[in-house]
PDB file of N, CA and C in Angstrom:
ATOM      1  N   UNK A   1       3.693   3.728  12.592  1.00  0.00           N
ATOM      2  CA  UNK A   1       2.606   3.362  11.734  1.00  0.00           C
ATOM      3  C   UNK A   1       3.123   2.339  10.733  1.00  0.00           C
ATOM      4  N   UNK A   2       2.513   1.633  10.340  1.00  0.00           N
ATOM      5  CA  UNK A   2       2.171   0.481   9.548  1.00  0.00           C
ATOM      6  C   UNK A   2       1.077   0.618   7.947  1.00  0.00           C
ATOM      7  N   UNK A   3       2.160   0.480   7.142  1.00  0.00           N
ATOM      8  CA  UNK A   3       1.424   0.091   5.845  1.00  0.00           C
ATOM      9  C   UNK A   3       2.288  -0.990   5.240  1.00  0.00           C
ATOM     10  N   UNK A   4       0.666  -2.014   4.458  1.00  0.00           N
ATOM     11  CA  UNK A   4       1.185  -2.951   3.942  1.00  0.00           C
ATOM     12  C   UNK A   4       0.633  -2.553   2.799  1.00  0.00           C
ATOM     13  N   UNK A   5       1.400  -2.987   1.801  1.00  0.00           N
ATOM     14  CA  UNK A   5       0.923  -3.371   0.178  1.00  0.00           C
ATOM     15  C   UNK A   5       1.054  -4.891  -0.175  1.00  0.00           C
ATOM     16  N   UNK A   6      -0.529  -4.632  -0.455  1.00  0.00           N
ATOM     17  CA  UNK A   6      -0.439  -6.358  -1.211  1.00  0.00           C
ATOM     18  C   UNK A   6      -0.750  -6.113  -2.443  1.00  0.00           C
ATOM     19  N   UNK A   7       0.219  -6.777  -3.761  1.00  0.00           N
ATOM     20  CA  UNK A   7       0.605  -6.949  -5.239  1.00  0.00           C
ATOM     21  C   UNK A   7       0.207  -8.385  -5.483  1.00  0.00           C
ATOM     22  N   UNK A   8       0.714  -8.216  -6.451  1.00  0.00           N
ATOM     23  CA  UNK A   8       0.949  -9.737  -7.315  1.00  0.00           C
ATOM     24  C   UNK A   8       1.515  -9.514  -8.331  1.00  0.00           C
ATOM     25  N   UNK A   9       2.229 -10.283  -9.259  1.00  0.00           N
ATOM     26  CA  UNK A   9       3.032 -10.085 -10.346  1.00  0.00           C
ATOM     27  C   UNK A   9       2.516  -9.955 -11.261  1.00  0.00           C
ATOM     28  N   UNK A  10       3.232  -9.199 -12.214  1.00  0.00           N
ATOM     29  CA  UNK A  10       2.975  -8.845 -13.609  1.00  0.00           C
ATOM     30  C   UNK A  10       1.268  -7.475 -13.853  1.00  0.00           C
ATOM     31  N   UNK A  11       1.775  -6.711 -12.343  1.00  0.00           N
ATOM     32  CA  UNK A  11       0.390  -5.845 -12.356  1.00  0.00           C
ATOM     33  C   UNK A  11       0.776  -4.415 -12.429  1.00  0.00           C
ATOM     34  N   UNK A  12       0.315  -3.786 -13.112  1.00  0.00           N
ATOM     35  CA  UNK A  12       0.677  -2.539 -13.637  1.00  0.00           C
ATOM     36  C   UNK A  12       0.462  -1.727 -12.310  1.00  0.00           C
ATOM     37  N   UNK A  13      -0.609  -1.557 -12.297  1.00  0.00           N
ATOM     38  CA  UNK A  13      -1.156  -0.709 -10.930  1.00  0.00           C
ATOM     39  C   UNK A  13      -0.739  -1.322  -9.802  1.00  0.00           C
ATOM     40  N   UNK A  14       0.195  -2.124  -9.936  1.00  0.00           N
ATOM     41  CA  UNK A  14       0.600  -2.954  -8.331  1.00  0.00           C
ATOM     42  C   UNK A  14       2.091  -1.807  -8.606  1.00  0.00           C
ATOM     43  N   UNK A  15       2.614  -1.833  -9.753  1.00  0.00           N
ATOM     44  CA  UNK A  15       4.063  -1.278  -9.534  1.00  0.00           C
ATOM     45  C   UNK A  15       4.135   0.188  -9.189  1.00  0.00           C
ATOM     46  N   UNK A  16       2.873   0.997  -9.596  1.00  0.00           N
ATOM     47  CA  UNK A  16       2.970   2.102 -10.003  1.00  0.00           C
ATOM     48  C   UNK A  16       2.267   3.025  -8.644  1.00  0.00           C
ATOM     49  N   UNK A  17       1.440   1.980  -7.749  1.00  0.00           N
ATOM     50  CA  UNK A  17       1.138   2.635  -6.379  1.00  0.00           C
ATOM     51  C   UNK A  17       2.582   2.022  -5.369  1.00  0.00           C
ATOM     52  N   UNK A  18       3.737   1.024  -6.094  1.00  0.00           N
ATOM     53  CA  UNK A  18       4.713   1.004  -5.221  1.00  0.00           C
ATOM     54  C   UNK A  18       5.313   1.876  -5.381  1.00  0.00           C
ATOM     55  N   UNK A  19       5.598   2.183  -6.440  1.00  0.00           N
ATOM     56  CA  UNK A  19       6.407   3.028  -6.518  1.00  0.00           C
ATOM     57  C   UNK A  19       6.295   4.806  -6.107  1.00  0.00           C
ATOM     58  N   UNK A  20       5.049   4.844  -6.153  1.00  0.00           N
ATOM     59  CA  UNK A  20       4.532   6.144  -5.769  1.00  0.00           C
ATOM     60  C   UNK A  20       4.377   6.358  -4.003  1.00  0.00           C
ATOM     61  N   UNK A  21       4.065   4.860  -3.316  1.00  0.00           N
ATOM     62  CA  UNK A  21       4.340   5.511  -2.052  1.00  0.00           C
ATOM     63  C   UNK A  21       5.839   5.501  -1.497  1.00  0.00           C
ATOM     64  N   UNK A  22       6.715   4.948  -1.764  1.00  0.00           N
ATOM     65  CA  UNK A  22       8.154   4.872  -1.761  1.00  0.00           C
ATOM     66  C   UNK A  22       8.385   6.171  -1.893  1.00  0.00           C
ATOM     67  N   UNK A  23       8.259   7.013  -2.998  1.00  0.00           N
ATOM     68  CA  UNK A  23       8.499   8.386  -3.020  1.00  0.00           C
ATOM     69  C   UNK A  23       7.798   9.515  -1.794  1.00  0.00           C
ATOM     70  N   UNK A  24       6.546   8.855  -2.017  1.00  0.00           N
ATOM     71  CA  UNK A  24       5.791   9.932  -0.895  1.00  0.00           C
ATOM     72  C   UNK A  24       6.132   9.662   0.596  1.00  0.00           C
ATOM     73  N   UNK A  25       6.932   8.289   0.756  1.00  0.00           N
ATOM     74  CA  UNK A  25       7.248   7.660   2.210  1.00  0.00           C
ATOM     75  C   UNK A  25       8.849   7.987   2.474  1.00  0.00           C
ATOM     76  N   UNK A  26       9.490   8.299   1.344  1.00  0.00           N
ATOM     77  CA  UNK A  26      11.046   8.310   1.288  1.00  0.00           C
ATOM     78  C   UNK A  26      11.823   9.317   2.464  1.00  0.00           C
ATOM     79  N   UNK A  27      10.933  10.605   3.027  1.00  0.00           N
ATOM     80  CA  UNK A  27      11.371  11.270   4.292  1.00  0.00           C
ATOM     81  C   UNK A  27      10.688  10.651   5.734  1.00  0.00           C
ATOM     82  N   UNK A  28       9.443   9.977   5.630  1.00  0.00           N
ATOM     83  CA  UNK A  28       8.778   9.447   6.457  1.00  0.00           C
ATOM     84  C   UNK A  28       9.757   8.410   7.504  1.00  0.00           C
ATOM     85  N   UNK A  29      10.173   8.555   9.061  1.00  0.00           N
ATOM     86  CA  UNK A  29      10.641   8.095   9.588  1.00  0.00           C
ATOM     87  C   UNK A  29       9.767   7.447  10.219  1.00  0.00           C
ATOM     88  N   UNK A  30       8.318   8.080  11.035  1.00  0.00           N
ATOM     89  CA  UNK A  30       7.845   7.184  11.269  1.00  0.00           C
ATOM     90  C   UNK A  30       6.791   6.126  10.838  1.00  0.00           C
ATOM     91  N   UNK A  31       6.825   5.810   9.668  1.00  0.00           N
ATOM     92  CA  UNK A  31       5.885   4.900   8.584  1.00  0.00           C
ATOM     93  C   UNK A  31       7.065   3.728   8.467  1.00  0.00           C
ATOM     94  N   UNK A  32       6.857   2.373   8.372  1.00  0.00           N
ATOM     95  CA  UNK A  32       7.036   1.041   8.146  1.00  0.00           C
ATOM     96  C   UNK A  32       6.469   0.860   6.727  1.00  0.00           C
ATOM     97  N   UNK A  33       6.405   0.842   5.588  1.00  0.00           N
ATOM     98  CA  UNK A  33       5.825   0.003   4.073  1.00  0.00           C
ATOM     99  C   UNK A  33       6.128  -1.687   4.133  1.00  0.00           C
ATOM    100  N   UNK A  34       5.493  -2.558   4.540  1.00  0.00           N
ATOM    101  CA  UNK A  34       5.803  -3.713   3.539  1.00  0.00           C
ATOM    102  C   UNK A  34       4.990  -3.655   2.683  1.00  0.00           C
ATOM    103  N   UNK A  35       5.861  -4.441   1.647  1.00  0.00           N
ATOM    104  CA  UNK A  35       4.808  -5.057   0.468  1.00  0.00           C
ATOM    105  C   UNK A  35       5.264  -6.487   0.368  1.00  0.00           C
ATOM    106  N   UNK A  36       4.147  -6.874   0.423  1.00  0.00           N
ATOM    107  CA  UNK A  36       3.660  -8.158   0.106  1.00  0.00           C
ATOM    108  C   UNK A  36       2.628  -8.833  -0.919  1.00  0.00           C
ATOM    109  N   UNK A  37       3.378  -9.860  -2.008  1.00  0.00           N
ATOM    110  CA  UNK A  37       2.702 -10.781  -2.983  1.00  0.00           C
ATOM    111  C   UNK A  37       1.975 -11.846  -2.266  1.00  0.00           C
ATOM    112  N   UNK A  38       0.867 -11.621  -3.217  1.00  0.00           N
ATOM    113  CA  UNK A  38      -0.303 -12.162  -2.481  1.00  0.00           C
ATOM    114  C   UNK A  38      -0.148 -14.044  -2.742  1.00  0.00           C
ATOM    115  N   UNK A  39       0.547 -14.169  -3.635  1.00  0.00           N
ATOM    116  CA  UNK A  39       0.935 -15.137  -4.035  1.00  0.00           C
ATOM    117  C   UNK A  39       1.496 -16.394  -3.676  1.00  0.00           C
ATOM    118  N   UNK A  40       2.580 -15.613  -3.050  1.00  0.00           N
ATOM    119  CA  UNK A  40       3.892 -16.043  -2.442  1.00  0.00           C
ATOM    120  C   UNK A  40       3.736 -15.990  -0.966  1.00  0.00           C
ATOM    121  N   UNK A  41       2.944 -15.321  -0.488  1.00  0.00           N
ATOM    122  CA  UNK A  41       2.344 -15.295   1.332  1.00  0.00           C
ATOM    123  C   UNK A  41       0.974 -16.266   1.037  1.00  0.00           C
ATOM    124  N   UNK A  42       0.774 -16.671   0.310  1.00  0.00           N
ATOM    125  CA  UNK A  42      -0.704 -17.950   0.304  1.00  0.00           C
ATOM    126  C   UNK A  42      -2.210 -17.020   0.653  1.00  0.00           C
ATOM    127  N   UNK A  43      -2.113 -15.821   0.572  1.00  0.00           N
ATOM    128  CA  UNK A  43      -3.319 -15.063   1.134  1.00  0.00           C
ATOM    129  C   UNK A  43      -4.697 -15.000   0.468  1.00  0.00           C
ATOM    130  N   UNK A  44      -5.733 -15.492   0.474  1.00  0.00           N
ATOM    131  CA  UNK A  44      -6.501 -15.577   0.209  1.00  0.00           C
ATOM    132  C   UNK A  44      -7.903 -15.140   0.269  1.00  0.00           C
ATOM    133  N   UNK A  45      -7.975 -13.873   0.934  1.00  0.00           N
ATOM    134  CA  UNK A  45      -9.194 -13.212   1.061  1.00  0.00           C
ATOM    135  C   UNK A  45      -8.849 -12.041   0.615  1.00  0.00           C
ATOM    136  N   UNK A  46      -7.951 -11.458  -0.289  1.00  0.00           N
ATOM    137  CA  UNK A  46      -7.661 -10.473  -0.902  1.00  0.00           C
ATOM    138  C   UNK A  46      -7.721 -10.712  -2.498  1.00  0.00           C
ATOM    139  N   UNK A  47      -8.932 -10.520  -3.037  1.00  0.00           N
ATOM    140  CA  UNK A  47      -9.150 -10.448  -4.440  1.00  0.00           C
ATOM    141  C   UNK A  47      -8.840  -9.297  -5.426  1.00  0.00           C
ATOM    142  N   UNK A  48      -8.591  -8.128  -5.205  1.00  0.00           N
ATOM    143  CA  UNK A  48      -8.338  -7.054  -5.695  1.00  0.00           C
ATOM    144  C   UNK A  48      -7.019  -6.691  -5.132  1.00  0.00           C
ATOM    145  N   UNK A  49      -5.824  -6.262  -6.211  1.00  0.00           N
ATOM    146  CA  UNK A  49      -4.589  -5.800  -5.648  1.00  0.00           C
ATOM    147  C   UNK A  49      -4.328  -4.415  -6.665  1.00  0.00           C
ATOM    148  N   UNK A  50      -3.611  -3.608  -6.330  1.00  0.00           N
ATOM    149  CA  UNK A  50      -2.778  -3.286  -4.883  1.00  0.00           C
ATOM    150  C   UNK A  50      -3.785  -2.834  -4.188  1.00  0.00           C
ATOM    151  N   UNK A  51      -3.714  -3.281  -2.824  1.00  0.00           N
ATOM    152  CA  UNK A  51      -4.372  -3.484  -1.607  1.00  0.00           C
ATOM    153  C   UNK A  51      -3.637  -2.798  -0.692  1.00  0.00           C
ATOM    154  N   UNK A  52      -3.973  -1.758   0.145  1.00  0.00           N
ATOM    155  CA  UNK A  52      -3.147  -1.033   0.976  1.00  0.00           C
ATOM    156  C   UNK A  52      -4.090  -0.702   2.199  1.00  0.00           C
ATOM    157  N   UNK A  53      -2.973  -1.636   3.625  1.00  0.00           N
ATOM    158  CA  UNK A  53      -3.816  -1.532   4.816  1.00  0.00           C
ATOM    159  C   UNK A  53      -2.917  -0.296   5.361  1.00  0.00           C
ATOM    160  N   UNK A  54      -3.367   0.168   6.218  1.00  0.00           N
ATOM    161  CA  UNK A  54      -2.883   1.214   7.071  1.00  0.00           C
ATOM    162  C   UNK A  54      -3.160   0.465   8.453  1.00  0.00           C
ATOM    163  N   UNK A  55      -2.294  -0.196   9.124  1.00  0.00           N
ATOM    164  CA  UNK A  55      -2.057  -0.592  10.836  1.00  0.00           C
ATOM    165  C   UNK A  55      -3.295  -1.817  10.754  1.00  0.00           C
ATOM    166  N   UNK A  56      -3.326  -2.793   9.684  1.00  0.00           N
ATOM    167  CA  UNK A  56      -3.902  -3.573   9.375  1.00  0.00           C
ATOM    168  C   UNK A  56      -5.642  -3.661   9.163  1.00  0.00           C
ATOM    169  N   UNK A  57      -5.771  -2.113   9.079  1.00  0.00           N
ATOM    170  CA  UNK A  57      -7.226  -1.473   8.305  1.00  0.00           C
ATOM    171  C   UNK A  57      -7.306  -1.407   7.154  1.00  0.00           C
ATOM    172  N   UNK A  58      -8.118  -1.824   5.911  1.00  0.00           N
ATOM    173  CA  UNK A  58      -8.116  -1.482   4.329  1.00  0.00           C
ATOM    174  C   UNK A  58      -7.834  -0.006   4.469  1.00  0.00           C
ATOM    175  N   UNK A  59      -7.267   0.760   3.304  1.00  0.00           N
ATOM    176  CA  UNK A  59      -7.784   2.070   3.116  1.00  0.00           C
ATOM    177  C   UNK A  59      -7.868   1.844   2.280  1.00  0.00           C
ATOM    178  N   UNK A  60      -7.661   1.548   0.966  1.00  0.00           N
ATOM    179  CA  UNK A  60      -7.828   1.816  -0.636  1.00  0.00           C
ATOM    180  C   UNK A  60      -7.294   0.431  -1.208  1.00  0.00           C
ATOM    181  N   UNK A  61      -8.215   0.236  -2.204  1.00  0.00           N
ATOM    182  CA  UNK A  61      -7.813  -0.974  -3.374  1.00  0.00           C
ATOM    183  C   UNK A  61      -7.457   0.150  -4.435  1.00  0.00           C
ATOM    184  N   UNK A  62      -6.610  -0.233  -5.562  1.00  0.00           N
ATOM    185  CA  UNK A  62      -6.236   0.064  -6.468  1.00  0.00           C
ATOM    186  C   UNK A  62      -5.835   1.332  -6.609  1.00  0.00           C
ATOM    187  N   UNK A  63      -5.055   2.586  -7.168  1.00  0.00           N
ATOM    188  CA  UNK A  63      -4.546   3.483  -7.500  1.00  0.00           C
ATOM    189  C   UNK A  63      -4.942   4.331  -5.697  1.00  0.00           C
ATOM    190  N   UNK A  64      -3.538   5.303  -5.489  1.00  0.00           N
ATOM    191  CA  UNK A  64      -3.703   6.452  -4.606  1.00  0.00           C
ATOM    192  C   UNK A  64      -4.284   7.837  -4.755  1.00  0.00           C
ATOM    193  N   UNK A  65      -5.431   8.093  -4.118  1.00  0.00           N
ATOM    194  CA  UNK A  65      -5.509   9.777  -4.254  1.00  0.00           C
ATOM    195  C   UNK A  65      -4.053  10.391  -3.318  1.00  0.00           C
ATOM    196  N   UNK A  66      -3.194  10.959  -3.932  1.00  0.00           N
ATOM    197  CA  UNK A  66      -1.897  11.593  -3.068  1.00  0.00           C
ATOM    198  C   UNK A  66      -2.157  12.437  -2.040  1.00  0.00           C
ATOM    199  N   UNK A  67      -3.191  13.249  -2.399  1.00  0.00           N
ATOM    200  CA  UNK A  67      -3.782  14.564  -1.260  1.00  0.00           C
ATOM    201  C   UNK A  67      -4.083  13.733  -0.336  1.00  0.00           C
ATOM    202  N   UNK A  68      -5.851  12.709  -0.167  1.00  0.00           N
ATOM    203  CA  UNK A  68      -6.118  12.103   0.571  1.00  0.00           C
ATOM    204  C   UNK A  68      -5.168  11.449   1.543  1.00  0.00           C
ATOM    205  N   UNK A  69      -4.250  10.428   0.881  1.00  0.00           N
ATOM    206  CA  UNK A  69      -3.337  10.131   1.177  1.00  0.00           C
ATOM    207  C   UNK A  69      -3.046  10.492   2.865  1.00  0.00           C
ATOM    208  N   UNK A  70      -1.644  11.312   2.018  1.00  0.00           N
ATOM    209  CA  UNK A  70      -1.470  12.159   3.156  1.00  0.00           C
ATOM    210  C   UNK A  70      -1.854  13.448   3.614  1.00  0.00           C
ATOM    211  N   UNK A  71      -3.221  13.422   3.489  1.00  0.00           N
ATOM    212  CA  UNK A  71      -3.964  14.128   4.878  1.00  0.00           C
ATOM    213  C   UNK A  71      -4.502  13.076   5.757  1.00  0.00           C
ATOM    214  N   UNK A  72      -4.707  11.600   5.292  1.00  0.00           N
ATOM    215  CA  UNK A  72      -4.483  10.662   6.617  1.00  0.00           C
ATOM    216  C   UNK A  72      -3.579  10.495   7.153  1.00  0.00           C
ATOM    217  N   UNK A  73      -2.293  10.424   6.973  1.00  0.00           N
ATOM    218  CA  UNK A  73      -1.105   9.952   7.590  1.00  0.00           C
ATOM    219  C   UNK A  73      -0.986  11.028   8.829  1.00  0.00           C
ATOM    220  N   UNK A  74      -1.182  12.454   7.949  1.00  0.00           N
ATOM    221  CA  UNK A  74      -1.341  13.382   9.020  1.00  0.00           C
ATOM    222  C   UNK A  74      -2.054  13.312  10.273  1.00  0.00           C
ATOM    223  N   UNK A  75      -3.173  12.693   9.857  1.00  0.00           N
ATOM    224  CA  UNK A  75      -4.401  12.529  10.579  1.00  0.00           C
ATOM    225  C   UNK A  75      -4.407  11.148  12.299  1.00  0.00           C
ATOM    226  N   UNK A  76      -3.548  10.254  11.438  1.00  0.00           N
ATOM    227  CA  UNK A  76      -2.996   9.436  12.694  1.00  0.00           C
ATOM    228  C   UNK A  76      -1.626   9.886  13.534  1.00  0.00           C
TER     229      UNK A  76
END
């Protein structure tokens, strides 16, 4: 599985859902995280960050529900 995070600099809620799935992903062998600045990749149809696709599907703009979360991960 595949998750991306898209940030941008100087964003509070960009650091604080990185940092929170890093922890919740830190035993996860089979999960991939990139993160990616929206900035610095030229991307342009992403107006709202942190932006988090799951296998290149949206699931959530801005902050994680943790439960939800992972009862999807479970779920794929």
């Amino acid at each position: 599985m595949i998750l991306t995070l898209y940030v941008t600099d100087n964003c509070k809620a960009c650091e604080r859902v990185k940092n929170q799935l890093k922890s919740l992903l830190q035993d996860r062998k089979d999960v991939t995280l990139f993160i990616e600045n929206i900035i610095k990749k030229n991307i342009k149809n992403i107006l709202i960050v942190p932006a988090l696709y799951i296998d290149e599907e949206l699931y959530v703009l801005g902050d994680i529900n943790e439960e939800k979360f992972l009862n999807r991960l479970k779920n794929i």
